[in-house]
Protein backbone atom coordinates (compact mmCIF):
# COMPACT_ATOMS: atom_id res chain seq x y z
CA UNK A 1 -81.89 -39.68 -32.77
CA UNK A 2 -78.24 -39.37 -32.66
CA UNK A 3 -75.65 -42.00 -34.83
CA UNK A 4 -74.27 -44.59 -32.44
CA UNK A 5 -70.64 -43.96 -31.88
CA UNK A 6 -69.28 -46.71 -34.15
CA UNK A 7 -71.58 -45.30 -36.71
CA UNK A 8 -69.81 -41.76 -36.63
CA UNK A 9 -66.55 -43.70 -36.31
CA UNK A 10 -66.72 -45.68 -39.19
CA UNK A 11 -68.47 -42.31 -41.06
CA UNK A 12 -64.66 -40.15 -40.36
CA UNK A 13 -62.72 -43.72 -41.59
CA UNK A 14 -64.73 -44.27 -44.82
CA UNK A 15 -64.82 -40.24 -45.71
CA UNK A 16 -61.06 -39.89 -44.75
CA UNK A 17 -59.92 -43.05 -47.04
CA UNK A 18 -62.13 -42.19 -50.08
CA UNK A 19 -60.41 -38.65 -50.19
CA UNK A 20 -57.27 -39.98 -49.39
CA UNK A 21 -57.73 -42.11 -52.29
CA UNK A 22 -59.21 -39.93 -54.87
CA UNK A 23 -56.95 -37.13 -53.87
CA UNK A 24 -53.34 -38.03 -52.91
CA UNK A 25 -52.91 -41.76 -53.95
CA UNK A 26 -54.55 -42.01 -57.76
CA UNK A 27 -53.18 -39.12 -58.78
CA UNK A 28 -49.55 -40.40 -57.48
CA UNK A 29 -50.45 -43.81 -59.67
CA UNK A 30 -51.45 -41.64 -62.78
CA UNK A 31 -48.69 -39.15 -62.78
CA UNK A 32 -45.58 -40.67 -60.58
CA UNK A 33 -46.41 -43.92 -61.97
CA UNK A 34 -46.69 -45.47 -58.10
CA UNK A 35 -49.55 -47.97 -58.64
CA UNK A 36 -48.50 -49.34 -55.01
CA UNK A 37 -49.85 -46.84 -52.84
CA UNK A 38 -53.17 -46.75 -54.34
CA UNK A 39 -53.28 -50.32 -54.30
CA UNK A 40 -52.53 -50.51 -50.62
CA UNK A 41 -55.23 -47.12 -50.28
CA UNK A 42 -57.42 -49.10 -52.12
CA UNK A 43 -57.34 -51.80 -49.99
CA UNK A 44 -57.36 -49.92 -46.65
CA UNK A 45 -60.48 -48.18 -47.99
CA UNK A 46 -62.25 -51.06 -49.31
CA UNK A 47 -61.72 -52.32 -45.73
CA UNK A 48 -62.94 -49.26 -44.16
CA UNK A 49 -66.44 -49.31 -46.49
CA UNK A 50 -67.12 -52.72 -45.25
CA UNK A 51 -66.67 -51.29 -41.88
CA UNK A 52 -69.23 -48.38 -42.79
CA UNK A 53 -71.54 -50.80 -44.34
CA UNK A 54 -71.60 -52.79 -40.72
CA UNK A 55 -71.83 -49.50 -38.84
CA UNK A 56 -75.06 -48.43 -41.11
CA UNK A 57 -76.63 -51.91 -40.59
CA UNK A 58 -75.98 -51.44 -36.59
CA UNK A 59 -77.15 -47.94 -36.33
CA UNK A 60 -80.58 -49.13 -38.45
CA UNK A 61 -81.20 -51.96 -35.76
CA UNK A 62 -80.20 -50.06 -32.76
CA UNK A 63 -82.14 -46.47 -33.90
CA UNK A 64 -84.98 -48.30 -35.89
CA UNK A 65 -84.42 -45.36 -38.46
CA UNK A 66 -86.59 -45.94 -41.90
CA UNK A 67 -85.61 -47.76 -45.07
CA UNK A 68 -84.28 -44.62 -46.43
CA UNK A 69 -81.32 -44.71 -44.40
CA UNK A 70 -79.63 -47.56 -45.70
CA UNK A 71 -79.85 -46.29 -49.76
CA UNK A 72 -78.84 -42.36 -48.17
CA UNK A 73 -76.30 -43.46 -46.05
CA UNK A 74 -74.61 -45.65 -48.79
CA UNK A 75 -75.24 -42.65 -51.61
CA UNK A 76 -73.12 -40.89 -48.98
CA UNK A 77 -70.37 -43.00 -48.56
CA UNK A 78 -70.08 -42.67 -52.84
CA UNK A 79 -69.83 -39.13 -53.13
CA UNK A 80 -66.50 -37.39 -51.88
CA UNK A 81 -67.16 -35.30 -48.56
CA UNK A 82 -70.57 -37.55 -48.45
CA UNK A 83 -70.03 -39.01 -44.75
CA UNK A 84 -68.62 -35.65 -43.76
CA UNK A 85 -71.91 -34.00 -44.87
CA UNK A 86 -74.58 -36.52 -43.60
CA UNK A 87 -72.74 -36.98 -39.96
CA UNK A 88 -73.23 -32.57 -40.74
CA UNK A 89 -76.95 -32.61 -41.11
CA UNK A 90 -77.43 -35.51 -38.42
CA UNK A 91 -76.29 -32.91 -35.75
CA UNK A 92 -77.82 -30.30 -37.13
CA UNK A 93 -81.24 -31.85 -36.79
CA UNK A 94 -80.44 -32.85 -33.69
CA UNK A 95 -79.75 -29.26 -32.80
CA UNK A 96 -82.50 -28.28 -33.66
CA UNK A 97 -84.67 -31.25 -32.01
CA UNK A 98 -83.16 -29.83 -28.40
CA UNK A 99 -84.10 -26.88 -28.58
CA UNK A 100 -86.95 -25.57 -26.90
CA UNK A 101 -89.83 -24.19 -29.89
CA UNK A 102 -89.92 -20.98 -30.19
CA UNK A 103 -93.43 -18.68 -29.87
C-alpha cells in the first residue's frame, strides 16, 4: 500500500531539517560560534517531527499498516537519511507488488 501524500510530505520535511541541522547549522554553532541558526533549525525541525509524527499516525489509520510501523517509521525519522530510505523501500515494494509474477 502506498504512503498517503502528507505522509511522504512530511517524510522530505523531517529528513531535509534533520540534515540541515546536523550538517550545516551545528557545525556553524560549534565552529563560527552562531548558536542562532541552530536554534532557529532546531526549532523549525522540532516543528517538522511533530508534523512527521501526525503524518505516521494518519497513514497507520488510513492504511491499517501493523504495529511495526509506528516504532520503524519513528527509528527512521532518528537516523540521518532515515525518511529518505524508508519512503526508498516503500516504492520499491510497491514496484515490485505491480508487477505481474514472473514463471
Amino acid at each position: 500500500m502506498p504512503f498517503t501524500r502528507s505522509f511522504r510530505f512530511a517524510a522530505l520535511l523531517e529528513g531535509s531539517s534533520l540534515l540541515f541541522l546536523m550538517l550545516v547549522a551545528v557545525p556553524l554553532k560549534h565552529l563560527m560560534g552562531m548558536a542562532s541558526v541552530s536554534s532557529t533549525a532546531g526549532l523549525v525541525h522540532g516543528v517538522c517531527f511533530l508534523a512527521y509524527v501526525w503524518a505516521v499516525t494518519d497513514d497507520l489509520l488510513v492504511n491499517h499498516r501493523g504495529n511495526w510501523w509506528p516504532l520503524l517509521a519513528v527509528f527512521c525519522a532518528l537516523v540521518p537519511f532515515g525518511t529518505f530510505a524508508l519512503l526508498w523501500w516503500q516504492r520499491a515494494v510497491s514496484a515490485r507488488l505491480r508487477q505481474p509474477p514472473q514463471r
